[in-house]
PDB file of N, CA and C in Angstrom:
ATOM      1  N   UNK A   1      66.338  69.403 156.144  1.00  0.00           N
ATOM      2  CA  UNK A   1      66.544  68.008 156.480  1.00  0.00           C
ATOM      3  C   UNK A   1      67.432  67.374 155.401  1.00  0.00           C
ATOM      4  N   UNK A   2      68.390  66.794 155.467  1.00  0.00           N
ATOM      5  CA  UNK A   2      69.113  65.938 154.853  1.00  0.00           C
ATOM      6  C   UNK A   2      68.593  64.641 154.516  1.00  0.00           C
ATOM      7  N   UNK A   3      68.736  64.702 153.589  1.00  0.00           N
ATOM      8  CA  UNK A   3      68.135  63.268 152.636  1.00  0.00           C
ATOM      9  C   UNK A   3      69.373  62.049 152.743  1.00  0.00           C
ATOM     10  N   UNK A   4      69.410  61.140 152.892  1.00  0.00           N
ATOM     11  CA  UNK A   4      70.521  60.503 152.416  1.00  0.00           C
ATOM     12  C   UNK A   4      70.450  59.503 151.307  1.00  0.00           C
ATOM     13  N   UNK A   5      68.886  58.887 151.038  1.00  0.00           N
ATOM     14  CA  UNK A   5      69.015  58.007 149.912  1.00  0.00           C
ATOM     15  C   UNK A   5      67.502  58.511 149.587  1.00  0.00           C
ATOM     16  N   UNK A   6      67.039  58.641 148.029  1.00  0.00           N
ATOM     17  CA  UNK A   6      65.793  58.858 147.616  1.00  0.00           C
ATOM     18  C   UNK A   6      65.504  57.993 146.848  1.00  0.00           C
ATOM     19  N   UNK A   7      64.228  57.341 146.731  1.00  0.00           N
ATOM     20  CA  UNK A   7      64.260  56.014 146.172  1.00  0.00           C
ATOM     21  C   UNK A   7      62.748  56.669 144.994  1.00  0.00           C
ATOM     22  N   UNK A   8      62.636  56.138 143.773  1.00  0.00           N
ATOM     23  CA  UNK A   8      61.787  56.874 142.654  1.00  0.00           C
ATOM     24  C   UNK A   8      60.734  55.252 142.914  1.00  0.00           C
ATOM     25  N   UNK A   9      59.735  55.382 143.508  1.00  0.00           N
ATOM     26  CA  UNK A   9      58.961  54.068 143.122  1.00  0.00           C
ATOM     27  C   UNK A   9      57.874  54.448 142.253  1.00  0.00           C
ATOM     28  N   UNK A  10      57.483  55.758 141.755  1.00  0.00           N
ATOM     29  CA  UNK A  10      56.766  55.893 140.293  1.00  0.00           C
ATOM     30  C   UNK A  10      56.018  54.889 139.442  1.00  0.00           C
ATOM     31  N   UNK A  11      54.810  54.614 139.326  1.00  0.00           N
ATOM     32  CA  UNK A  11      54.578  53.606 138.399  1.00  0.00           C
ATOM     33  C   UNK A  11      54.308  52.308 139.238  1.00  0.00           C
ATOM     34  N   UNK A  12      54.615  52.009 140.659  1.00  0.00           N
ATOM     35  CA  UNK A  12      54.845  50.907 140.784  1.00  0.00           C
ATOM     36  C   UNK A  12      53.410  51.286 142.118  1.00  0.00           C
ATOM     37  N   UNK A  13      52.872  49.495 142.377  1.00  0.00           N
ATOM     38  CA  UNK A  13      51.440  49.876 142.578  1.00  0.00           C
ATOM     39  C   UNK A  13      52.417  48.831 144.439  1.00  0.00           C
ATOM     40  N   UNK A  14      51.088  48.914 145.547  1.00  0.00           N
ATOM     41  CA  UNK A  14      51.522  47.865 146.787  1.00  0.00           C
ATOM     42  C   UNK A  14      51.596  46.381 146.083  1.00  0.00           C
ATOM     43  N   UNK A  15      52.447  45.921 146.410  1.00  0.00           N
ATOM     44  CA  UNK A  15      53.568  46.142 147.870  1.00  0.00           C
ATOM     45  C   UNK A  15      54.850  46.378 146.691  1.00  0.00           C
ATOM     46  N   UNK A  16      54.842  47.064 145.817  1.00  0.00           N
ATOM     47  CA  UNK A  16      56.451  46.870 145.401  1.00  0.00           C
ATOM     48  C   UNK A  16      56.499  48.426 146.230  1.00  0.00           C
ATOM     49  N   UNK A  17      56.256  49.507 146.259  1.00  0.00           N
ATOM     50  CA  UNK A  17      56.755  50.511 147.412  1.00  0.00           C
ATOM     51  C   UNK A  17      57.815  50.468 148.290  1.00  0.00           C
ATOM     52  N   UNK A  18      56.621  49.687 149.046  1.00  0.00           N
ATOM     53  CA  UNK A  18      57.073  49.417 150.684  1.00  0.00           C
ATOM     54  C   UNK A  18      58.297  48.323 150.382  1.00  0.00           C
ATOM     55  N   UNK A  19      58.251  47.172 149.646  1.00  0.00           N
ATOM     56  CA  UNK A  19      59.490  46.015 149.346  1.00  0.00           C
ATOM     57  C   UNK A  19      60.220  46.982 149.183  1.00  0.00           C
ATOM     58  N   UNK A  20      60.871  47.916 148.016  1.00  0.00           N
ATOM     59  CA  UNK A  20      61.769  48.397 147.762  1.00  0.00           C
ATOM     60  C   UNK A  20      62.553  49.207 148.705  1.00  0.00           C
ATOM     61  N   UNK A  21      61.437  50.040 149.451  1.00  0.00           N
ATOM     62  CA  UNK A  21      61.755  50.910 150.829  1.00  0.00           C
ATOM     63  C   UNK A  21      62.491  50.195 152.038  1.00  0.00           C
ATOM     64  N   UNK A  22      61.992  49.207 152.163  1.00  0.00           N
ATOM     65  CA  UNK A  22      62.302  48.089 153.187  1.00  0.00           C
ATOM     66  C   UNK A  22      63.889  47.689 153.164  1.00  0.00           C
ATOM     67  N   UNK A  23      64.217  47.564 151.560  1.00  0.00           N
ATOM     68  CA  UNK A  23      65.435  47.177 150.982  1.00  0.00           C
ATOM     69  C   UNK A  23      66.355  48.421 151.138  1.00  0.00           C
ATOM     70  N   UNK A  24      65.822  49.205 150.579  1.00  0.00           N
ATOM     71  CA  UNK A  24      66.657  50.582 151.081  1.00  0.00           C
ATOM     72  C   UNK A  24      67.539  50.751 152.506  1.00  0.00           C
ATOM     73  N   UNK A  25      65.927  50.684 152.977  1.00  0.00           N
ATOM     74  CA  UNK A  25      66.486  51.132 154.413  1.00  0.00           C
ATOM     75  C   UNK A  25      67.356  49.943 155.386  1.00  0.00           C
ATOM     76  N   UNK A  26      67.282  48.518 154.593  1.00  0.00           N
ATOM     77  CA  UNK A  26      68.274  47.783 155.618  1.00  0.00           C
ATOM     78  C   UNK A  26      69.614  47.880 154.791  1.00  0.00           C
ATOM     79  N   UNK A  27      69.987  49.072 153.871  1.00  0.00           N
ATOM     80  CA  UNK A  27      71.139  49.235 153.624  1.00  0.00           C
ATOM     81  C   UNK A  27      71.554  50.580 154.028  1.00  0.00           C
ATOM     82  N   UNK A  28      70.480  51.626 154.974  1.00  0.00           N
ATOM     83  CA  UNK A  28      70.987  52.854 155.100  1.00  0.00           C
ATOM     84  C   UNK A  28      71.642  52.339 157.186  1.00  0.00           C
ATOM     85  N   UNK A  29      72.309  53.047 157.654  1.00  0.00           N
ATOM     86  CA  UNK A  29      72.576  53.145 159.156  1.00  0.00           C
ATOM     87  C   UNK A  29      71.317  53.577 159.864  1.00  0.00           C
ATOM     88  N   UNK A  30      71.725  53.755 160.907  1.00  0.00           N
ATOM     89  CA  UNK A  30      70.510  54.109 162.075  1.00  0.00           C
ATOM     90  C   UNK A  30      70.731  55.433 161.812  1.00  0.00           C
ATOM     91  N   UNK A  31      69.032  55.690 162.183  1.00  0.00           N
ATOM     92  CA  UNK A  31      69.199  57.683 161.727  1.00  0.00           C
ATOM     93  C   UNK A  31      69.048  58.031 160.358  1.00  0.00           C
ATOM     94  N   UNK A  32      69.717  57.429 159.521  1.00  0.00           N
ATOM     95  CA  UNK A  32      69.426  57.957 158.102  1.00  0.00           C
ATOM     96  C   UNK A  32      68.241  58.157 157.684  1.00  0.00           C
ATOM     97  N   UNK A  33      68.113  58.852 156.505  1.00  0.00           N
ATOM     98  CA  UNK A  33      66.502  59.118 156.060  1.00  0.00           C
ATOM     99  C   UNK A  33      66.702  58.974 155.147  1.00  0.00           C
ATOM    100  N   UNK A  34      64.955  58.248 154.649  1.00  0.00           N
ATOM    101  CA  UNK A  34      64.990  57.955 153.277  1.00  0.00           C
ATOM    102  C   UNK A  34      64.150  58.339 152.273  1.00  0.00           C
ATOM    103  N   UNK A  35      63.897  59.148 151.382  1.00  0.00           N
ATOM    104  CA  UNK A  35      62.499  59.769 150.769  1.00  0.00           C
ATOM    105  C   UNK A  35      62.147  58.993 149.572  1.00  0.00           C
ATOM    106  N   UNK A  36      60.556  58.495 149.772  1.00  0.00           N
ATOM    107  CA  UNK A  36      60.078  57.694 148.952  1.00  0.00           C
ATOM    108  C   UNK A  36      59.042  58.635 148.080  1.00  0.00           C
ATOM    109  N   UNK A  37      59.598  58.392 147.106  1.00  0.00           N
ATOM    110  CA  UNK A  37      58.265  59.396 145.825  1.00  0.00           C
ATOM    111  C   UNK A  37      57.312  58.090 145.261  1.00  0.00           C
ATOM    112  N   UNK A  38      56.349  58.440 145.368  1.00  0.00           N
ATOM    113  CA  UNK A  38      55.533  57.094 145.001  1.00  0.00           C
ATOM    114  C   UNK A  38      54.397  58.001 144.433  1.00  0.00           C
ATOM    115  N   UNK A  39      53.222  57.297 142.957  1.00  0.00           N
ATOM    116  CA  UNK A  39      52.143  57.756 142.674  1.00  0.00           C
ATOM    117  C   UNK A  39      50.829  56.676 143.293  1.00  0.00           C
ATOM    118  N   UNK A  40      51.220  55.402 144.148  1.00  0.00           N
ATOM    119  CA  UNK A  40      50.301  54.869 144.254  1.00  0.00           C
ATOM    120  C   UNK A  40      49.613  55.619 145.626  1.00  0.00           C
ATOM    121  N   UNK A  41      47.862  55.808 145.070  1.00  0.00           N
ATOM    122  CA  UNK A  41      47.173  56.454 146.113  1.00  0.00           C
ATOM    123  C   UNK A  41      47.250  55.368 147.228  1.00  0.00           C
ATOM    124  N   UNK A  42      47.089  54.489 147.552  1.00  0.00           N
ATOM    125  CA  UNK A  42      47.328  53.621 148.783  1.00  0.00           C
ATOM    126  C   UNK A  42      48.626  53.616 149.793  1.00  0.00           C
ATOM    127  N   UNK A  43      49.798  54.662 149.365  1.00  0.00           N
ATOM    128  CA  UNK A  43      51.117  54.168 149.928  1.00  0.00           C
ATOM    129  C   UNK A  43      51.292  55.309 151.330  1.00  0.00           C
ATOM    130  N   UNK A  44      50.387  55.989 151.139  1.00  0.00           N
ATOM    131  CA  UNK A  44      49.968  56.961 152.564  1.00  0.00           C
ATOM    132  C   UNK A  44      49.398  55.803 153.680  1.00  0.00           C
ATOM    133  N   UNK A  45      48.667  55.115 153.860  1.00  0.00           N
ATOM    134  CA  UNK A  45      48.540  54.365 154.286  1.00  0.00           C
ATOM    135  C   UNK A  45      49.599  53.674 154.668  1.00  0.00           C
ATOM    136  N   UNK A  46      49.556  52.907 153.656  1.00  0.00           N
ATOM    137  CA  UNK A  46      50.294  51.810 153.585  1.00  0.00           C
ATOM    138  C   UNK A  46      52.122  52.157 154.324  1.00  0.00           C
ATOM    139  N   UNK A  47      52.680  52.976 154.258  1.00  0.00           N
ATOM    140  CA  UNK A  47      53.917  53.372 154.550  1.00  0.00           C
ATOM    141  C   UNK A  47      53.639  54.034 156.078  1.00  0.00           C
ATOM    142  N   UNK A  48      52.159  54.553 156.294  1.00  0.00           N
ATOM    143  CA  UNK A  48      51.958  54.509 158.257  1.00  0.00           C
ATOM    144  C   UNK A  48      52.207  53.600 158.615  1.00  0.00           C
ATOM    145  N   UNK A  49      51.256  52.150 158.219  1.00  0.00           N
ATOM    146  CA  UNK A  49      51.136  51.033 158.536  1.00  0.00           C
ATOM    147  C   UNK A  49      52.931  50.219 158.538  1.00  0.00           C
ATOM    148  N   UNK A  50      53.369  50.543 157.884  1.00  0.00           N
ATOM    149  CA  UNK A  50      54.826  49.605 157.787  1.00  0.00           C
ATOM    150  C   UNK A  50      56.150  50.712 158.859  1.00  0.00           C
ATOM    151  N   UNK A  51      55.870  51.898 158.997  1.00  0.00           N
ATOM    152  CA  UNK A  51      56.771  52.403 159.828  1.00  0.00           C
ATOM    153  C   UNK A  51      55.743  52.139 161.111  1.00  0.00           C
ATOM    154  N   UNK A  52      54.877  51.986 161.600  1.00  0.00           N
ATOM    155  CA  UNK A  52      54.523  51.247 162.867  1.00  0.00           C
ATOM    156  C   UNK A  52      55.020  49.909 162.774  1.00  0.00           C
ATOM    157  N   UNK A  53      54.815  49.182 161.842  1.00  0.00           N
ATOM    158  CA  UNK A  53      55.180  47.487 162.071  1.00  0.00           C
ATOM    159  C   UNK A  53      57.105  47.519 162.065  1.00  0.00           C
ATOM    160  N   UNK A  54      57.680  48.399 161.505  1.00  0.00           N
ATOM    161  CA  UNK A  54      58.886  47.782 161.470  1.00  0.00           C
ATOM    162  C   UNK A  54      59.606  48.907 162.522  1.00  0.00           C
ATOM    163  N   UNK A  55      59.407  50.070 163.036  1.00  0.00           N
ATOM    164  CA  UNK A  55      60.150  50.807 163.737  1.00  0.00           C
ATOM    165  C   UNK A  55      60.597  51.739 163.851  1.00  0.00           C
ATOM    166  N   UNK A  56      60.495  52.486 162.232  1.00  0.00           N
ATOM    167  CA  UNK A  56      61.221  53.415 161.703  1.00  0.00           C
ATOM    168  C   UNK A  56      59.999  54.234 161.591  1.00  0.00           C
ATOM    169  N   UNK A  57      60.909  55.616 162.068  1.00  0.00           N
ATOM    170  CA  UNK A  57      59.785  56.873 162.462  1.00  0.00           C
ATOM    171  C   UNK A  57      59.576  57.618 160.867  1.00  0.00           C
ATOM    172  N   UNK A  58      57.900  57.397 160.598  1.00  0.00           N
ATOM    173  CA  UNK A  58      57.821  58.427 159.460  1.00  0.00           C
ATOM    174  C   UNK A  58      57.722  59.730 159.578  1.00  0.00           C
ATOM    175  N   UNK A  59      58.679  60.403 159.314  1.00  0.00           N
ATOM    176  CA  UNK A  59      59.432  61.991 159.751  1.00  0.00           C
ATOM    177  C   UNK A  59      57.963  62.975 159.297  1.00  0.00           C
ATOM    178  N   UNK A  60      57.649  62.520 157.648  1.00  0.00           N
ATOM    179  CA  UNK A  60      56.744  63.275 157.321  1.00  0.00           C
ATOM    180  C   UNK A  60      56.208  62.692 156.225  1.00  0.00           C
ATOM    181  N   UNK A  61      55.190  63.260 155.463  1.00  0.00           N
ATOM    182  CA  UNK A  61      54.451  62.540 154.318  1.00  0.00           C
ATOM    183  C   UNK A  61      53.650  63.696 153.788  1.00  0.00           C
ATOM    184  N   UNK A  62      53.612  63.917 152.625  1.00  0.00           N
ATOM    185  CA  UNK A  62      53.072  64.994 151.498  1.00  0.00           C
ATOM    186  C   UNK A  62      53.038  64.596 150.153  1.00  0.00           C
ATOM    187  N   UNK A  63      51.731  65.052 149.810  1.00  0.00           N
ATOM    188  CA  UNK A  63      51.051  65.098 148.102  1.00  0.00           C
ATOM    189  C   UNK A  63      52.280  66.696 147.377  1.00  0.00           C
ATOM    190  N   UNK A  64      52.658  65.870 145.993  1.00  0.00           N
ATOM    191  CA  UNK A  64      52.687  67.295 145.439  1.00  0.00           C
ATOM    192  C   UNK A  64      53.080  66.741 143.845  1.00  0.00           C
ATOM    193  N   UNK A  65      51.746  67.621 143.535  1.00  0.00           N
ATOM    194  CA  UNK A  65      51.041  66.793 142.108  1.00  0.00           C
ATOM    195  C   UNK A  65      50.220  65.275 142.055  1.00  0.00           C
ATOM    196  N   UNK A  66      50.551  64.619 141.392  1.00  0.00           N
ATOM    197  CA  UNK A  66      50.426  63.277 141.638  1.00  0.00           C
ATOM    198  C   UNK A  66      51.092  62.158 142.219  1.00  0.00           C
ATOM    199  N   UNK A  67      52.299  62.881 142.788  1.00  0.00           N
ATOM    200  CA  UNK A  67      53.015  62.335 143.636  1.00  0.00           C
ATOM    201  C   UNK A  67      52.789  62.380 144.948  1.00  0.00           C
ATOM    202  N   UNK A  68      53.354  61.171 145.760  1.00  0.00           N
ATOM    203  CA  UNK A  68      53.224  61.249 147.421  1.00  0.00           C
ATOM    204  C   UNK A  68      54.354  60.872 147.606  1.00  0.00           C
ATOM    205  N   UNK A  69      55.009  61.649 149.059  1.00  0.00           N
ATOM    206  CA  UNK A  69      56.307  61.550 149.321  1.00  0.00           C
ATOM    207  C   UNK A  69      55.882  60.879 150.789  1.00  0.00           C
ATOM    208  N   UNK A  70      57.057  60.251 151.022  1.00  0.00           N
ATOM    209  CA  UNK A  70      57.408  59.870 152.306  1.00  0.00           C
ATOM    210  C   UNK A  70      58.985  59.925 152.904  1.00  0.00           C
ATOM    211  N   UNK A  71      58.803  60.449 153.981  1.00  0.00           N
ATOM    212  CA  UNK A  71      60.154  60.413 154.276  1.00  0.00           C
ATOM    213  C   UNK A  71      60.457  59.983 155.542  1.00  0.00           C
ATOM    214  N   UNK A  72      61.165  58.593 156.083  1.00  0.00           N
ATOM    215  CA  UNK A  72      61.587  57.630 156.616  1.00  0.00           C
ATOM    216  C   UNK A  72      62.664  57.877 157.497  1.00  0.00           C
ATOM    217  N   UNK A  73      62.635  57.828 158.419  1.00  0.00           N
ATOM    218  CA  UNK A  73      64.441  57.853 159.573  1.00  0.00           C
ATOM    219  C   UNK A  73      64.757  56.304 159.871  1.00  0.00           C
ATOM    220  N   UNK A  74      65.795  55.521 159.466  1.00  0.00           N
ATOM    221  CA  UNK A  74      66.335  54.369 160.203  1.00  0.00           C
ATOM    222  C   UNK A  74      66.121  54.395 160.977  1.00  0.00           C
ATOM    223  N   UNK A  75      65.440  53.240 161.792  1.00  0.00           N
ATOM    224  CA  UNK A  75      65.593  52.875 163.453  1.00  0.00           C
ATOM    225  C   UNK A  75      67.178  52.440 163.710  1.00  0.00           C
TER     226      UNK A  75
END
């Protein structure tokens, strides 16, 4: 899968995640994908919950280490 923008939200607790992701993605095109590395345990959730509310299909989502990834397709 091709990545096109990866965004490091590390360190940062809800809602700066999802804000930053949000920002991302209304600068990527339709289709693009976006992979979010995040350590906050809530952003599994939280990043279901916001690709149902805003449109954009979450492709996939995985732990590895203390990290959680998400990875995002533009609507």
């Amino acid at each position: 899968m091709q990545i096109d923008q990866e965004l490091d939200t590390r360190g940062l607790n809800c809602p700066l995640p999802i804000l930053k992701a949000k920002k991302a993605l209304a600068e990527l095109t339709s289709g693009q994908i976006l992979r979010v590395v995040s350590t906050d345990t809530g952003s599994m959730r939280d990043f279901e919950a916001f690709a149902k509310q805003t449109g954009n299909e979450l492709v996939e989502q995985s732990t590895e280490g203390k990290d959680f990834i998400h990875v995002l397709r533009r609507r």
